[in-house]
Structure formats: structure tokens, C-alpha cells
C-alpha atoms as a PDB file:
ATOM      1  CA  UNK A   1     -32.759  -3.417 -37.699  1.00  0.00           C
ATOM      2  CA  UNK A   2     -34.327  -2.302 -40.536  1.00  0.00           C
ATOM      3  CA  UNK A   3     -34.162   1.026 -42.967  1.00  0.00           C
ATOM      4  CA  UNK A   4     -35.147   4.262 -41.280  1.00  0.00           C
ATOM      5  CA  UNK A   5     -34.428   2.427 -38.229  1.00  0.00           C
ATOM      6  CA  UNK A   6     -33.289   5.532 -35.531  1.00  0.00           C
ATOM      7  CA  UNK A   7     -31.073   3.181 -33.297  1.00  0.00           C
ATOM      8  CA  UNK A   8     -29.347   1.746 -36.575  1.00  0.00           C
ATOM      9  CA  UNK A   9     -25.950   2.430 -37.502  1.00  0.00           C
ATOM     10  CA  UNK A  10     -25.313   5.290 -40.536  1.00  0.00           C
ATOM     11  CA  UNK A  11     -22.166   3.470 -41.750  1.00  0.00           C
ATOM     12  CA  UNK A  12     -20.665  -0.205 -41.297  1.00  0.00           C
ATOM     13  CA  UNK A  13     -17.931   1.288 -39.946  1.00  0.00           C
ATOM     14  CA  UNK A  14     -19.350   2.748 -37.208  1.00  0.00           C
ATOM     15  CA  UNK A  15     -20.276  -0.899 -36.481  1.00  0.00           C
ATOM     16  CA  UNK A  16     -17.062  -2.266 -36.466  1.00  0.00           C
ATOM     17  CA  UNK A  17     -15.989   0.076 -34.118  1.00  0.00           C
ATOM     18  CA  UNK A  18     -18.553  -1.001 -31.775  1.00  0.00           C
ATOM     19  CA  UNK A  19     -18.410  -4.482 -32.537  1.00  0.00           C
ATOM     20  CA  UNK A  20     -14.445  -3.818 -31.293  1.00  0.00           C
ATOM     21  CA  UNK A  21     -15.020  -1.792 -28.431  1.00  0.00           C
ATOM     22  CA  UNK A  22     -17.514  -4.495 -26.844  1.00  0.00           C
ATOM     23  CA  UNK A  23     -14.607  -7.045 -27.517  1.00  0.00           C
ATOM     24  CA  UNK A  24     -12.061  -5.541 -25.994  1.00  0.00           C
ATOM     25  CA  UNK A  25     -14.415  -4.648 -22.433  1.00  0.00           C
ATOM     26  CA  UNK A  26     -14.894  -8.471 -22.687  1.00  0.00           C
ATOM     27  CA  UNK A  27     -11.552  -9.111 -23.103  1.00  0.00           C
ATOM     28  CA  UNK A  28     -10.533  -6.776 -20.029  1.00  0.00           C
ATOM     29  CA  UNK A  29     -13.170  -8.123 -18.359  1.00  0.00           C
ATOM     30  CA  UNK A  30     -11.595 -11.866 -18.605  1.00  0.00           C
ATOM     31  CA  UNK A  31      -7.860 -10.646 -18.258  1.00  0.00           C
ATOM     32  CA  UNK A  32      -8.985  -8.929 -15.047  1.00  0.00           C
ATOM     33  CA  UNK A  33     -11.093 -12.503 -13.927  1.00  0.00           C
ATOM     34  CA  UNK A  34      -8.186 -14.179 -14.255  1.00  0.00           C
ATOM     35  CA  UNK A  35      -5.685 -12.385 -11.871  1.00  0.00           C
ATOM     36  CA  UNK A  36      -4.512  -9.395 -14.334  1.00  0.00           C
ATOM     37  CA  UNK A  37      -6.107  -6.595 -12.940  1.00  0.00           C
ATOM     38  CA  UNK A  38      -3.825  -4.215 -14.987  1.00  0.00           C
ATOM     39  CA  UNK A  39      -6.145  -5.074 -17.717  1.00  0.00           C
ATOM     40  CA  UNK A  40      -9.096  -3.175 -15.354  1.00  0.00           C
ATOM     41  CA  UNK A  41      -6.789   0.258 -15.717  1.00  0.00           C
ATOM     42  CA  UNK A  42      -6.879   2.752 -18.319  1.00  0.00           C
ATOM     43  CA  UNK A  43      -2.893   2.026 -18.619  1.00  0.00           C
ATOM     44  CA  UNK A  44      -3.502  -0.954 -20.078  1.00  0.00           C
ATOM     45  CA  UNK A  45      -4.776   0.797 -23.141  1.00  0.00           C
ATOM     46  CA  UNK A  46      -0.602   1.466 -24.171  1.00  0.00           C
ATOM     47  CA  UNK A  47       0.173  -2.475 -24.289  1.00  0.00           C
ATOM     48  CA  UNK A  48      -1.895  -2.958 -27.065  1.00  0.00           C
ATOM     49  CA  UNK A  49       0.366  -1.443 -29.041  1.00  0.00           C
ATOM     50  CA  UNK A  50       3.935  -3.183 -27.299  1.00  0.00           C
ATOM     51  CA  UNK A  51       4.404  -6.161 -29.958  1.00  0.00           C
ATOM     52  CA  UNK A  52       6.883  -8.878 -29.372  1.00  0.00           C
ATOM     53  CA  UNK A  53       9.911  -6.804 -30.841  1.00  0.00           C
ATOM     54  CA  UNK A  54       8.540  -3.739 -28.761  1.00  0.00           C
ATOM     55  CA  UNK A  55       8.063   0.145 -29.749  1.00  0.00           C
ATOM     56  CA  UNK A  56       9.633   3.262 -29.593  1.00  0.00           C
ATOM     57  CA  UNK A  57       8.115   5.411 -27.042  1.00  0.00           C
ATOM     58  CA  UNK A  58       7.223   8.143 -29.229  1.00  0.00           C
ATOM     59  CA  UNK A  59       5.700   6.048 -31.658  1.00  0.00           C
ATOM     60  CA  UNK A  60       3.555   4.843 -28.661  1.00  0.00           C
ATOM     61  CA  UNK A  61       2.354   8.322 -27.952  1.00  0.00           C
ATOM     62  CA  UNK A  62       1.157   8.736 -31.785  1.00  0.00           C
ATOM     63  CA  UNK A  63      -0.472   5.382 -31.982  1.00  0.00           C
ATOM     64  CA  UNK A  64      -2.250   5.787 -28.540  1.00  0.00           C
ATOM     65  CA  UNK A  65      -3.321   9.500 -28.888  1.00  0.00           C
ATOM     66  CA  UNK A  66      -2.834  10.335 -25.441  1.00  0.00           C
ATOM     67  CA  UNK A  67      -0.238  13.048 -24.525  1.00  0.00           C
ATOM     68  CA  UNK A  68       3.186  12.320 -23.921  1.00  0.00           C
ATOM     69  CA  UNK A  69       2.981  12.767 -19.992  1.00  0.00           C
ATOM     70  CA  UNK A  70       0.338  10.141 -19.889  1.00  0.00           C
ATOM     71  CA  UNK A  71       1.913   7.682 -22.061  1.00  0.00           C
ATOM     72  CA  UNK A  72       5.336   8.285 -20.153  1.00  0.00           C
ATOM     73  CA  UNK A  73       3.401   8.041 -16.177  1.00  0.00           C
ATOM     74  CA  UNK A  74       1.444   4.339 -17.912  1.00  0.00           C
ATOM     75  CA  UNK A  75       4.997   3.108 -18.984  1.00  0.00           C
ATOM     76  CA  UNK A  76       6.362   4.142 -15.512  1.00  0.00           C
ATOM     77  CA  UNK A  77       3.984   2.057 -13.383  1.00  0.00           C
ATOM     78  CA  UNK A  78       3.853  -0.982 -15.714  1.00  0.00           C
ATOM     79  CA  UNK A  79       8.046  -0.896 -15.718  1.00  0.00           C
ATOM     80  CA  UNK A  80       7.584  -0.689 -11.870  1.00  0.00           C
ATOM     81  CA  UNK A  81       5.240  -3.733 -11.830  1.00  0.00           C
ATOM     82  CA  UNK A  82       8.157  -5.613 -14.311  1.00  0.00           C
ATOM     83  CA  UNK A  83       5.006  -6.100 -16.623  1.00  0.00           C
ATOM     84  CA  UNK A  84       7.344  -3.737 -19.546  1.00  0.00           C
ATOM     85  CA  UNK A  85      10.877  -3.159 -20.417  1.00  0.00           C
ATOM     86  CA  UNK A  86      12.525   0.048 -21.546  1.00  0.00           C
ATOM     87  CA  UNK A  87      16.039   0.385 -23.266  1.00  0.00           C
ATOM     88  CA  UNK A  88      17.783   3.471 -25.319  1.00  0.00           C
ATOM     89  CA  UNK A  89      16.821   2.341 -29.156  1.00  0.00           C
ATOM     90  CA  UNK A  90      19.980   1.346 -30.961  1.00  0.00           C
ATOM     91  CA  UNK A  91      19.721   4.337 -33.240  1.00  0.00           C
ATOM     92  CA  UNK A  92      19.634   6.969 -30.509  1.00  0.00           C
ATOM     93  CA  UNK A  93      20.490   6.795 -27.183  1.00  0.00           C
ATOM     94  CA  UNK A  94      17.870   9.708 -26.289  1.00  0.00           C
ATOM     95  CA  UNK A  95      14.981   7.543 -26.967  1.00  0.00           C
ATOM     96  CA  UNK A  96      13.458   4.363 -25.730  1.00  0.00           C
ATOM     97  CA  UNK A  97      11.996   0.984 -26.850  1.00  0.00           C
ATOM     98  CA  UNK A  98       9.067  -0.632 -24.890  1.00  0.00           C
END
């Protein structure tokens, strides 16, 4: 592309994000290939952010920016499928860790 180009990018930014988003449909696209179809549904977007010492659930609604009902119905199917875990955090019993 050059300068004045219409179909180029404003900001390098905007590339990255781009650059990310195409990864990660590959990436789906493989998991899904390879016998993890969860990876084809839009409930896969909350594992992305369940690292290996987990995450509090509300901390999972923030980082995911979906609403609290939708983060909570994702988490209900993957615990169903044994694919996540949720116990009472240590510091208070009234919410969980993925």
C-alpha cells in the first residue's frame, strides 16, 4: 500500500488488531479441525482469558466485555462439557474462580 492509499490502514494499530483477529479465526479454525469444536462457538471467546491458575468470574466479565448473563450461561455449558472448573475463591465464598 502506498500513501493516500483508501484501503490502507490510518494507524498501525488498527493493523495489529487485524493482524490478531485473522490469527485467532485461523486458530479456531484449526482447534475446530482437530476435534474441538468448542473453539467454532462464540463461548469460546471467555477461555482466552482462563490462565493456568484460573480467574475470578467477575474479572472474566470485565476482561471479556460481555454482560454478566452471557459470561455466566458460556461458563455454564463449558462446566457441563468438564472443559472448566468453578470453586468459591478463597477470599469470599460468594464468588467463583474459573
Amino acid at each position: 500500500m502506498t500513501a493516500g492509499d483508501p484501503d490502507a490502514p490510518e494507524h498501525i494499530g488498527l493493523s495489529l488488531v487485524l493482524a490478531a483477529e485473522a490469527w485467532e479465526r485461523d486458530f479456531n479454525a484449526r482447534m475446530v479441525a482437530a476435534g474441538h469444536a468448542v473453539f467454532g462457538d462464540a463461548r469460546a471467546r471467555v477461555i482466552r482469558y482462563v490462565g493456568r491458575r484460573g480467574i475470578d468470574q467477575s474479572r472474566l466479565v470485565a476482561l471479556s466485555g460481555m454482560t454478566k448473563q452471557a459470561v455466566q450461561a458460556h461458563l455454564d455449558s463449558l462446566e457441563a462439557e468438564g472443559l472448566i472448573l468453578r470453586v468459591p475463591a478463597k477470599d469470599d465464598g460468594r464468588q467463583k474462580r474459573v
